[in-house]
C-alpha atoms as a PDB file:
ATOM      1  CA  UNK A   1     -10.411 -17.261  -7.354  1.00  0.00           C
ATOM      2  CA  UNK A   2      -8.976 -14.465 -10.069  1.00  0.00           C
ATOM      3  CA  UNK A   3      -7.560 -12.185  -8.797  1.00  0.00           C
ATOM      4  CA  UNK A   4      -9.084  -8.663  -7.338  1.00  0.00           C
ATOM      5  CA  UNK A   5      -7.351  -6.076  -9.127  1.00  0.00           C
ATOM      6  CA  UNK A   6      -6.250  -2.513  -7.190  1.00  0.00           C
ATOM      7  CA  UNK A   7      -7.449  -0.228 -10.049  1.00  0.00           C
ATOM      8  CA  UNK A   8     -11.161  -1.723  -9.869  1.00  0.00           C
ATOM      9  CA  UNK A   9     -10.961  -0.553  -6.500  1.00  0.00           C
ATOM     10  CA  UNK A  10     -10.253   2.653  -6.898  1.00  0.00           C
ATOM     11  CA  UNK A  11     -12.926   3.008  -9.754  1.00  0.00           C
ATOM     12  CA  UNK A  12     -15.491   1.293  -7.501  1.00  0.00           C
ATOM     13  CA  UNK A  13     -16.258   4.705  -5.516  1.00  0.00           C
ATOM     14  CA  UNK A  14     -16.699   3.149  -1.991  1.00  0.00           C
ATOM     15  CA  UNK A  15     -14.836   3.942   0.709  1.00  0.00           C
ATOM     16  CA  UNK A  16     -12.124   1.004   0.734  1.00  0.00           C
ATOM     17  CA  UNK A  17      -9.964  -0.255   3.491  1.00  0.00           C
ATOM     18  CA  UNK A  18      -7.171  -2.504   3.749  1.00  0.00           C
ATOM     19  CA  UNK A  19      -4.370  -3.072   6.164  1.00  0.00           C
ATOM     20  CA  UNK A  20      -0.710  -4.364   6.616  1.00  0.00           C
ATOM     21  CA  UNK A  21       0.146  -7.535   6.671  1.00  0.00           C
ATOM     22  CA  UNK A  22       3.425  -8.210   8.488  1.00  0.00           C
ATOM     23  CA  UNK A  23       2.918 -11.377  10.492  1.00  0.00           C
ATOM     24  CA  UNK A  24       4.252 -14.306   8.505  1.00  0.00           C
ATOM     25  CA  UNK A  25       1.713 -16.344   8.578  1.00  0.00           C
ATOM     26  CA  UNK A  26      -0.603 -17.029   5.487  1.00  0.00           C
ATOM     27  CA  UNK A  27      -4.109 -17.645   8.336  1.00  0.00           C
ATOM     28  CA  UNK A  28      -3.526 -13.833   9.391  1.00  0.00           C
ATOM     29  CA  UNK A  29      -4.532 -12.778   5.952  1.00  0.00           C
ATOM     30  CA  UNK A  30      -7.332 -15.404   5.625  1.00  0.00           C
ATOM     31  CA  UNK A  31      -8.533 -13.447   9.318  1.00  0.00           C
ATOM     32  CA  UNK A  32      -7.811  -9.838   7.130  1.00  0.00           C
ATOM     33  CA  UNK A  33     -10.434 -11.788   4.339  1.00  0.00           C
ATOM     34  CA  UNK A  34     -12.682 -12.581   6.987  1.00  0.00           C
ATOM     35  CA  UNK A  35     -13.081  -9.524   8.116  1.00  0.00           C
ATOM     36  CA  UNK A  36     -14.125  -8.044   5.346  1.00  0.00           C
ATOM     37  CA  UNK A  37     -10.842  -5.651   4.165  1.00  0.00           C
ATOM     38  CA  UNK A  38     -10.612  -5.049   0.597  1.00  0.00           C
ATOM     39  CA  UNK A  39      -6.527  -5.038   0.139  1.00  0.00           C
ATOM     40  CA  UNK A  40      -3.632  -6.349   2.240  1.00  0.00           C
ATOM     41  CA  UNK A  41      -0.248  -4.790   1.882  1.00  0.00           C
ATOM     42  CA  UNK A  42       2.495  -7.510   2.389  1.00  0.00           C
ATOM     43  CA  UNK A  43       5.006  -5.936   4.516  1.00  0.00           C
ATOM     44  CA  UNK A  44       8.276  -6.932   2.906  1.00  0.00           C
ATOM     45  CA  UNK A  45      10.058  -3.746   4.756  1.00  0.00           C
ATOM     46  CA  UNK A  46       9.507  -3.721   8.129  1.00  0.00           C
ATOM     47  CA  UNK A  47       7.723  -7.294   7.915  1.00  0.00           C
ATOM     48  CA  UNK A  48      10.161 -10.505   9.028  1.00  0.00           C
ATOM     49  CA  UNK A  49      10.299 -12.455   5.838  1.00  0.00           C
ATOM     50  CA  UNK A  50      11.668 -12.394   2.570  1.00  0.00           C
ATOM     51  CA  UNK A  51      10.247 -13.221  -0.857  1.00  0.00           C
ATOM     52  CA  UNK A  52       8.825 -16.631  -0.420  1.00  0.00           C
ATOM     53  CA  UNK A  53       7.029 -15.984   2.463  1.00  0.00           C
ATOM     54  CA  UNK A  54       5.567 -13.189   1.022  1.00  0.00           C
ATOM     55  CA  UNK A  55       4.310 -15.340  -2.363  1.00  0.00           C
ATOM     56  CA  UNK A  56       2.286 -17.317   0.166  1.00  0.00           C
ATOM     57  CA  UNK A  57       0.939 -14.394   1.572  1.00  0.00           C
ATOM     58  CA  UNK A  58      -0.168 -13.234  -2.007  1.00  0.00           C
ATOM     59  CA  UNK A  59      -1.496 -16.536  -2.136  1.00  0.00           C
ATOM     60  CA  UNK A  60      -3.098 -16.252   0.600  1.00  0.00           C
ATOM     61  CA  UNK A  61      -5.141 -12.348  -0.231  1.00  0.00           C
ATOM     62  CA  UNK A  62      -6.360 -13.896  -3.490  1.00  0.00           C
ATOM     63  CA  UNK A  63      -7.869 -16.983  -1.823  1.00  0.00           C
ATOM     64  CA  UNK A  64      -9.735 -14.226   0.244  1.00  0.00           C
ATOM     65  CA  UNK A  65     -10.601 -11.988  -2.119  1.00  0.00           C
ATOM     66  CA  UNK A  66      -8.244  -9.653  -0.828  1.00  0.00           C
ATOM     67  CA  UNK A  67      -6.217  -7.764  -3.764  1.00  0.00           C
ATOM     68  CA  UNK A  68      -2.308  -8.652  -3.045  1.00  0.00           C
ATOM     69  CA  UNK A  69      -0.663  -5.508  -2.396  1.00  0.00           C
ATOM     70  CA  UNK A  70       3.357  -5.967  -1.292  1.00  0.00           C
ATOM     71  CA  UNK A  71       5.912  -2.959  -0.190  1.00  0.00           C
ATOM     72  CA  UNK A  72       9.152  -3.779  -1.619  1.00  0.00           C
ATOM     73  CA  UNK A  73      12.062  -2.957   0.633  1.00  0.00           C
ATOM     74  CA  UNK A  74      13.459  -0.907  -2.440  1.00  0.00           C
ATOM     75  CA  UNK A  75      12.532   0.016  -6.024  1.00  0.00           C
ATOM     76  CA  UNK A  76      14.909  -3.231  -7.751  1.00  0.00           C
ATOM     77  CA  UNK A  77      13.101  -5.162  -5.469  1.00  0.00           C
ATOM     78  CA  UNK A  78       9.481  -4.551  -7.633  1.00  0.00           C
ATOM     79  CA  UNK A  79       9.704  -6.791 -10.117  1.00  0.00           C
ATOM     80  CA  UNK A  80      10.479  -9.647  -7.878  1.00  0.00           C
ATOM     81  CA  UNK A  81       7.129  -9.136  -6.182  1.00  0.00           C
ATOM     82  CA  UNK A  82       4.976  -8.668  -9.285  1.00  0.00           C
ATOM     83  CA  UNK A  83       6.188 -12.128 -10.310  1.00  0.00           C
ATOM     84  CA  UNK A  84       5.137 -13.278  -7.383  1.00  0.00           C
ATOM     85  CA  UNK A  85       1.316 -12.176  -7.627  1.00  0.00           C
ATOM     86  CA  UNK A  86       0.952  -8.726  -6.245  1.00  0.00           C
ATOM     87  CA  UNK A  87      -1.025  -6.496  -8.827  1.00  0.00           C
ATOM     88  CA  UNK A  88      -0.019  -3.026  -6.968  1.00  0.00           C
ATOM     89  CA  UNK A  89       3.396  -1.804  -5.592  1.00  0.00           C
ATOM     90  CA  UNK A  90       3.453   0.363  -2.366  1.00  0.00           C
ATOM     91  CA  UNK A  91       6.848   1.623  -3.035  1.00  0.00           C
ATOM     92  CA  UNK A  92       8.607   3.275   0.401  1.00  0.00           C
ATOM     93  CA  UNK A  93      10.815   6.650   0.233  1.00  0.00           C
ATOM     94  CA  UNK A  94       9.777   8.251  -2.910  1.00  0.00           C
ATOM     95  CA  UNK A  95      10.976  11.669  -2.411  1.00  0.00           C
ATOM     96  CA  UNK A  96      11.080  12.788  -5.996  1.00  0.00           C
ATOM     97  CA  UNK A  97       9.909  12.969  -9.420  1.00  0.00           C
ATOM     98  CA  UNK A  98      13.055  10.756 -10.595  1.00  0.00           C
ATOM     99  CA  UNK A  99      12.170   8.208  -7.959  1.00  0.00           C
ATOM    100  CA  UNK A 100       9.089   8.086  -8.736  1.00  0.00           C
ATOM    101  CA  UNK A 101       9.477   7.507 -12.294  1.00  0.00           C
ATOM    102  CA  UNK A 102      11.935   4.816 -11.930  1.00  0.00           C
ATOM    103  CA  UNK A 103       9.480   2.668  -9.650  1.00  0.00           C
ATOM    104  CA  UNK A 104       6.753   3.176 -12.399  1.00  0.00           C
ATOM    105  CA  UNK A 105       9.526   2.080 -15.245  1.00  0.00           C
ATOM    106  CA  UNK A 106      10.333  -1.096 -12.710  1.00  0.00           C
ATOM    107  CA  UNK A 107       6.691  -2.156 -13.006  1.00  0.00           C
ATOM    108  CA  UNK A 108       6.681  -1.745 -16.782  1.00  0.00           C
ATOM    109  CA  UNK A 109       8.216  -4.509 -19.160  1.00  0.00           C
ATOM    110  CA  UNK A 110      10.774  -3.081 -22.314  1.00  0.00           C
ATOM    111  CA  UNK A 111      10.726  -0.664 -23.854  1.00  0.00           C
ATOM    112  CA  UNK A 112       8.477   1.217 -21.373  1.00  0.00           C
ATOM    113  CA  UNK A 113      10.673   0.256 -18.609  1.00  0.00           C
ATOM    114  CA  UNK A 114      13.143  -2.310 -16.923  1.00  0.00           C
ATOM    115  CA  UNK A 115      11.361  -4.614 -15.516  1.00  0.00           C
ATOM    116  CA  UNK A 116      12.878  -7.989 -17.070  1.00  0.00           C
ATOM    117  CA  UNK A 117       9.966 -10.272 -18.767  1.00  0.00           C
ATOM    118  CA  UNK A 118       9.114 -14.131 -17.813  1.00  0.00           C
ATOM    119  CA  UNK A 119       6.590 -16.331 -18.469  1.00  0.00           C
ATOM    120  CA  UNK A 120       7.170 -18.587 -15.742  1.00  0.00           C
ATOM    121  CA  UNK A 121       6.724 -16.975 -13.023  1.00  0.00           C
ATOM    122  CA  UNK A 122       3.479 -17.030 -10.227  1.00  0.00           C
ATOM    123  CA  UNK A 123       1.626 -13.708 -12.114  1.00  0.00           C
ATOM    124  CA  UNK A 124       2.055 -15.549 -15.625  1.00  0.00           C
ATOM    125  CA  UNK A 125       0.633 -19.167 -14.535  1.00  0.00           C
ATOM    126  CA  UNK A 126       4.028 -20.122 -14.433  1.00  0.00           C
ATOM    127  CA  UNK A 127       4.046 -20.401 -18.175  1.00  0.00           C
ATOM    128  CA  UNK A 128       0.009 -21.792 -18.418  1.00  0.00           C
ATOM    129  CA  UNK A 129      -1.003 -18.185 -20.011  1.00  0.00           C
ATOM    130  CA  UNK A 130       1.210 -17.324 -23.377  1.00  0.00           C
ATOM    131  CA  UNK A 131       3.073 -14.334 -23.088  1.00  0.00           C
ATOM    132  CA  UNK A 132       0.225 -11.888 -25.382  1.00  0.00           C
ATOM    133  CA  UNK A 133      -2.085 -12.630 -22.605  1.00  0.00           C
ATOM    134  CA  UNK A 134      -0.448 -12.428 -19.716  1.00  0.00           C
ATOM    135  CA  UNK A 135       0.634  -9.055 -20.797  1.00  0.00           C
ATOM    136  CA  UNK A 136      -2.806  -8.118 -21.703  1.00  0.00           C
ATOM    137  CA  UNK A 137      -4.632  -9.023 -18.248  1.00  0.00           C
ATOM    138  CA  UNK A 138      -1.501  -7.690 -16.325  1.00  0.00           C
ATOM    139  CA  UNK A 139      -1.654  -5.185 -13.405  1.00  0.00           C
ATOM    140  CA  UNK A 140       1.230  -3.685 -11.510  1.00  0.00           C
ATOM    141  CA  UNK A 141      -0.071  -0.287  -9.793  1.00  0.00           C
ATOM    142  CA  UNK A 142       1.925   2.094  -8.285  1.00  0.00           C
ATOM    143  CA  UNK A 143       1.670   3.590  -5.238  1.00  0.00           C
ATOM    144  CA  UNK A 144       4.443   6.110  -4.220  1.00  0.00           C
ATOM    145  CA  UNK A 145       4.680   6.168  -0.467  1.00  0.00           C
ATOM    146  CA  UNK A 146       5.747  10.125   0.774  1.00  0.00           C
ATOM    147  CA  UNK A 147       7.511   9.484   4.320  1.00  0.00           C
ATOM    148  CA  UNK A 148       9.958  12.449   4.440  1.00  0.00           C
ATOM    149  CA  UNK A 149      10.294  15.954   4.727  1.00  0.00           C
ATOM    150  CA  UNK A 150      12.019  15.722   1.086  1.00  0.00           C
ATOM    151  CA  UNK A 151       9.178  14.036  -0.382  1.00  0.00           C
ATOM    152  CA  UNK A 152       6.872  16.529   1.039  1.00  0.00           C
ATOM    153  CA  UNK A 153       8.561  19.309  -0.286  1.00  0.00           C
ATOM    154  CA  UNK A 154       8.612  17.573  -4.147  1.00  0.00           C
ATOM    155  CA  UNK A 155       4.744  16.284  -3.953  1.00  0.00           C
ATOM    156  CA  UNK A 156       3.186  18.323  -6.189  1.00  0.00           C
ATOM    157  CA  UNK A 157       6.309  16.568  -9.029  1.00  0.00           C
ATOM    158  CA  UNK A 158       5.719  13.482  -7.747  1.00  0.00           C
ATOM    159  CA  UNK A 159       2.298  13.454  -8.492  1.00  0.00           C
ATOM    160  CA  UNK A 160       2.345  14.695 -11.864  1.00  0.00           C
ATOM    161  CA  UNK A 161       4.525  11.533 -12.582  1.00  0.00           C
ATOM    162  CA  UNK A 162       2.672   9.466 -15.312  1.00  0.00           C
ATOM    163  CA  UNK A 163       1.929   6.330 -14.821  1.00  0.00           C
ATOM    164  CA  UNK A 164       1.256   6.887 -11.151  1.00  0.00           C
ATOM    165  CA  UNK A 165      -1.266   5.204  -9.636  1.00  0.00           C
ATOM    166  CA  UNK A 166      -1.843   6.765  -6.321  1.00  0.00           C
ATOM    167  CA  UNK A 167      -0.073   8.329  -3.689  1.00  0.00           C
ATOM    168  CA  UNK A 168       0.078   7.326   0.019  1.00  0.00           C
ATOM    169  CA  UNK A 169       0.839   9.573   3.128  1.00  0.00           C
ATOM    170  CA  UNK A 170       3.547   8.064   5.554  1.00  0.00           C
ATOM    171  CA  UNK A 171       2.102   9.756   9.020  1.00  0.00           C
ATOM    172  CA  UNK A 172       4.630   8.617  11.585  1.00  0.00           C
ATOM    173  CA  UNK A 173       7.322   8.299   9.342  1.00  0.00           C
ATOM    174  CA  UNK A 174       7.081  12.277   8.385  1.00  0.00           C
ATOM    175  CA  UNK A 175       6.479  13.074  11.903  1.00  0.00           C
ATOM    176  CA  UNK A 176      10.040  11.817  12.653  1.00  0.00           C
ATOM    177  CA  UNK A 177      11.526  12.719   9.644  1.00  0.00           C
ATOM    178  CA  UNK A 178      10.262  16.484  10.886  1.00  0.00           C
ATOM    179  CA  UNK A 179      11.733  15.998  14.088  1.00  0.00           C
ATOM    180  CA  UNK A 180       8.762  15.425  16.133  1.00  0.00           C
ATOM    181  CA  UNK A 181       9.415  12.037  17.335  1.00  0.00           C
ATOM    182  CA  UNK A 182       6.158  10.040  15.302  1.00  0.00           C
ATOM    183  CA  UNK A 183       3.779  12.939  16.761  1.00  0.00           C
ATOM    184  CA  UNK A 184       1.870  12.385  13.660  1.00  0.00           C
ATOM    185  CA  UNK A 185      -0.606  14.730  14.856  1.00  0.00           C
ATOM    186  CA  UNK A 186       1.612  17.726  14.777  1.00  0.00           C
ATOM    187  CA  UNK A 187       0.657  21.010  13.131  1.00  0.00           C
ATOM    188  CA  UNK A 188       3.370  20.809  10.638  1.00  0.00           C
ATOM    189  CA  UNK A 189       2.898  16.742  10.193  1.00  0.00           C
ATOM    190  CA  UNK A 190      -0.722  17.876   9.640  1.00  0.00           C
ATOM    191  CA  UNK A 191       0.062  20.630   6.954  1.00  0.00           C
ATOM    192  CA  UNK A 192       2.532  18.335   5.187  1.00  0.00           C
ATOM    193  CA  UNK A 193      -0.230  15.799   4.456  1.00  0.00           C
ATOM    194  CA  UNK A 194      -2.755  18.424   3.557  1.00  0.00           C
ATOM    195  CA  UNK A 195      -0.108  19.854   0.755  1.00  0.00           C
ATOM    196  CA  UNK A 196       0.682  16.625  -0.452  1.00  0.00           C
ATOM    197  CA  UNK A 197      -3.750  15.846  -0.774  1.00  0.00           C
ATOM    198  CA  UNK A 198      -3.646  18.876  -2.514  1.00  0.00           C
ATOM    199  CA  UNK A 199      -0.895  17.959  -5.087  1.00  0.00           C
ATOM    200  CA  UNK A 200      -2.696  14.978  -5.122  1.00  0.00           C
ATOM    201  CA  UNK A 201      -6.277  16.668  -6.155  1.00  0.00           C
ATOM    202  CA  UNK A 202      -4.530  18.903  -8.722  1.00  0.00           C
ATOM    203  CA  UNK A 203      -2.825  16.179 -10.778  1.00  0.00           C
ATOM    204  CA  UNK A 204      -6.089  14.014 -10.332  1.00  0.00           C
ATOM    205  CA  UNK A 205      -4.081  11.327  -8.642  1.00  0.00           C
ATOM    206  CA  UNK A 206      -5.913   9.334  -5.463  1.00  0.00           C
ATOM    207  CA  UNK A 207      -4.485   9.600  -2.159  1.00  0.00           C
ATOM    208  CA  UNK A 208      -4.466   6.788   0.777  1.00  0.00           C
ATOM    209  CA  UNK A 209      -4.283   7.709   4.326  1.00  0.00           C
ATOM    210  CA  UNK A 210      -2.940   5.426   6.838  1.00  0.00           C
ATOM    211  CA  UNK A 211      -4.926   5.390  10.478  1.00  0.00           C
ATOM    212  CA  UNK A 212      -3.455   4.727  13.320  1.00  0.00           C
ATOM    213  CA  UNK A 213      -5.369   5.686  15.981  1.00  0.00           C
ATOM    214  CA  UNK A 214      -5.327   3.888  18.728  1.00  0.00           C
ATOM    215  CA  UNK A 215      -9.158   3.928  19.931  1.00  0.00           C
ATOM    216  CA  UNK A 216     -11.902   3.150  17.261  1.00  0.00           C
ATOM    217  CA  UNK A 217     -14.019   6.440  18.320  1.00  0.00           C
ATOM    218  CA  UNK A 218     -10.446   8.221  17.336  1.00  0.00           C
ATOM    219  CA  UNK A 219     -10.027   6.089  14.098  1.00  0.00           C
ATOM    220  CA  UNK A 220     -13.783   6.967  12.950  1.00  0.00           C
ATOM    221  CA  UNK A 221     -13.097  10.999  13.302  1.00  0.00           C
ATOM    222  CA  UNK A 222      -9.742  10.272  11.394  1.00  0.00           C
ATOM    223  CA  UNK A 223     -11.798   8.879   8.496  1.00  0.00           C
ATOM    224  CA  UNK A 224     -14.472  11.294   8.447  1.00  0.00           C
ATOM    225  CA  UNK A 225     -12.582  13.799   8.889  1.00  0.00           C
ATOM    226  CA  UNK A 226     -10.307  13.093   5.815  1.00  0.00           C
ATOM    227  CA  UNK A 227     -12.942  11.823   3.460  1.00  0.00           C
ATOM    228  CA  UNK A 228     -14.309  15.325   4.038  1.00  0.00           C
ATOM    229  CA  UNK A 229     -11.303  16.019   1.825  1.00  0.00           C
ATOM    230  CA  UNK A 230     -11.973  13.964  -0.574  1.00  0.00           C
ATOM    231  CA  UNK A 231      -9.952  10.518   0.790  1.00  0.00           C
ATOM    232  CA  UNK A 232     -11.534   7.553   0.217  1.00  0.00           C
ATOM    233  CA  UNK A 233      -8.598   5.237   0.419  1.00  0.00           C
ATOM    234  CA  UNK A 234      -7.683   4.330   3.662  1.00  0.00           C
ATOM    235  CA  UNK A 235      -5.117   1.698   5.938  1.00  0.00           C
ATOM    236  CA  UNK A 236      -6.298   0.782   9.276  1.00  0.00           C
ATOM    237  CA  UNK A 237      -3.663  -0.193  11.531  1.00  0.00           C
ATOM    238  CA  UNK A 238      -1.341  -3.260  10.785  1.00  0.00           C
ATOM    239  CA  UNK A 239      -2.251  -6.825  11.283  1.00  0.00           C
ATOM    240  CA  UNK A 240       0.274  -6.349  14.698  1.00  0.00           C
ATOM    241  CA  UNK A 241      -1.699  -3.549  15.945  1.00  0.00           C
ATOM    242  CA  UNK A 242      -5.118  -5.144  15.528  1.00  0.00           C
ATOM    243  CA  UNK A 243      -3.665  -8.251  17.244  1.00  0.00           C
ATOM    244  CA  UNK A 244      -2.399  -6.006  19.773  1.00  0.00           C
ATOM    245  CA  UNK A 245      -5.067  -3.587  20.476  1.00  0.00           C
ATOM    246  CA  UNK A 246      -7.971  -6.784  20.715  1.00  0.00           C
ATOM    247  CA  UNK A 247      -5.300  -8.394  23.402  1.00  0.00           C
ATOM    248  CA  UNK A 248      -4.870  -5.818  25.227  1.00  0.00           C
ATOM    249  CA  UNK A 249      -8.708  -5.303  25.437  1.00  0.00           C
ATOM    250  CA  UNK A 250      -9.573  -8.617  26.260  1.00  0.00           C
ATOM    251  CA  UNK A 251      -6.386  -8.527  29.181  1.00  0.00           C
ATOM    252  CA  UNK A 252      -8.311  -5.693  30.453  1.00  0.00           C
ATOM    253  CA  UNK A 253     -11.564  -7.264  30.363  1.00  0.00           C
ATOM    254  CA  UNK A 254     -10.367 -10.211  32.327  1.00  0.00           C
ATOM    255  CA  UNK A 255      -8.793  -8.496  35.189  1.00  0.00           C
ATOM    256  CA  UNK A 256     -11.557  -5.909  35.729  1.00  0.00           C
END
């Protein structure tokens, strides 16, 4: 199955989901698939596996129709996961306009950037495709992940970045960066992510919330509530917290 690519997604105008995928397992994404999600994003930061794990997850979202998403632990760490089959980069801490600019040049082969070229690699066909195609049906988008109170502060530069793809709001992770212990419904966690949709609108750049909420009622006004702001781009949960939250519901059922 060819791969589904991020950017089609985005110029699809439907409200698209996807979710994390951080149990190591490649039949947790083919469940994500079955679901019906439209991206997985392979959890290479707070997920338990390195880099060949992770290529079978890839594997594993284009076999579904899924498109193969990864968050690098760190910006050198892009290329690595490109070449390994992921078409967009969720790329954790940006909290400037430098930062920002050197994930896009680490998705972005000489001169326009550093990422070092091979043509055997899993995104090339492992040398099948020659080198003029394989760099004209490549991918690599780049989302730039705002966690901090730093970030925050620098989103309306970040966003003006070129060669940005998107932007995604880091809920809990602001909340404790802001000292409010991952309240991530806290007036000033709340303002933070309104300022950075904002910055987002002006520099016509998408922006993808994350939902955590923990009942679906909850999750539904979260969705509604920010597509009334023009989101359309949205992460339910984690694979972990799905697993968890249909446990824990069935545990309850049981014992009733």
């Amino acid at each position: 199955m060819p791969r589904r690519s991020f950017s089609s997604l985005l110029a699809s105008g439907e409200r698209i989901l996807g979710t994390w995928a951080q149990i190591p397992h490649p039949e947790s994404v083919d469940i994500l698939g079955a679901a019906g999600f439209d991206f997985a994003i392979v959890d290479l930061e707070h997920g338990h596996f390195g880099i060949e794990r992770a290529t079978d997850l890839l594997r594993a979202c284009d076999a579904n129709g899924l498109a193969p998403v990864a968050r690098p632990r760190r910006i050198a760490d892009i290329p690595q996961v490109l070449d390994a089959g992921a078409v967009a980069v969720v790329v954790p801490g940006i909290e400037s306009a430098e930062t920002a600019r050197a994930a896009v040049a680490a998705t972005r082969f000489a001169p326009a950037g550093t990422r070092g070229a091979c043509p055997c690699v899993r995104s090339g066909g492992h040398y099948v495709l020659d080198w003029p195609t394989y760099e004209e049906s490549l991918e690599a988008s780049v989302i730039a992940l705002i966690e901090t109170a730093a970030g925050a502060a620098k989103a309306d530069a970040i966003c003006a970045t070129e060669g940005l793809t998107a932007v995604m709001a880091g809920p809990f992770d602001l909340a404790v960066s802001m000292g409010h212990r991952g309240d991530w419904h806290h007036p000033e966690v709340e303002r933070a992510m309104v300022g950075l949709l904002e910055a987002a609108a002006r520099h016509g750049v998408p922006a993808i919330l994350p939902v955590f909420e923990a009942s679906a009622d909850a999750a539904t006004r979260r969705i509604r509530e920010w597509e009334g702001r023009g989101v359309r781009v949205f992460t339910v949960g984690t694979d972990k917290i799905l697993l968890a939250e249909s446990a824990a519901r069935w545990v309850r059922i049981g014992r009733a």
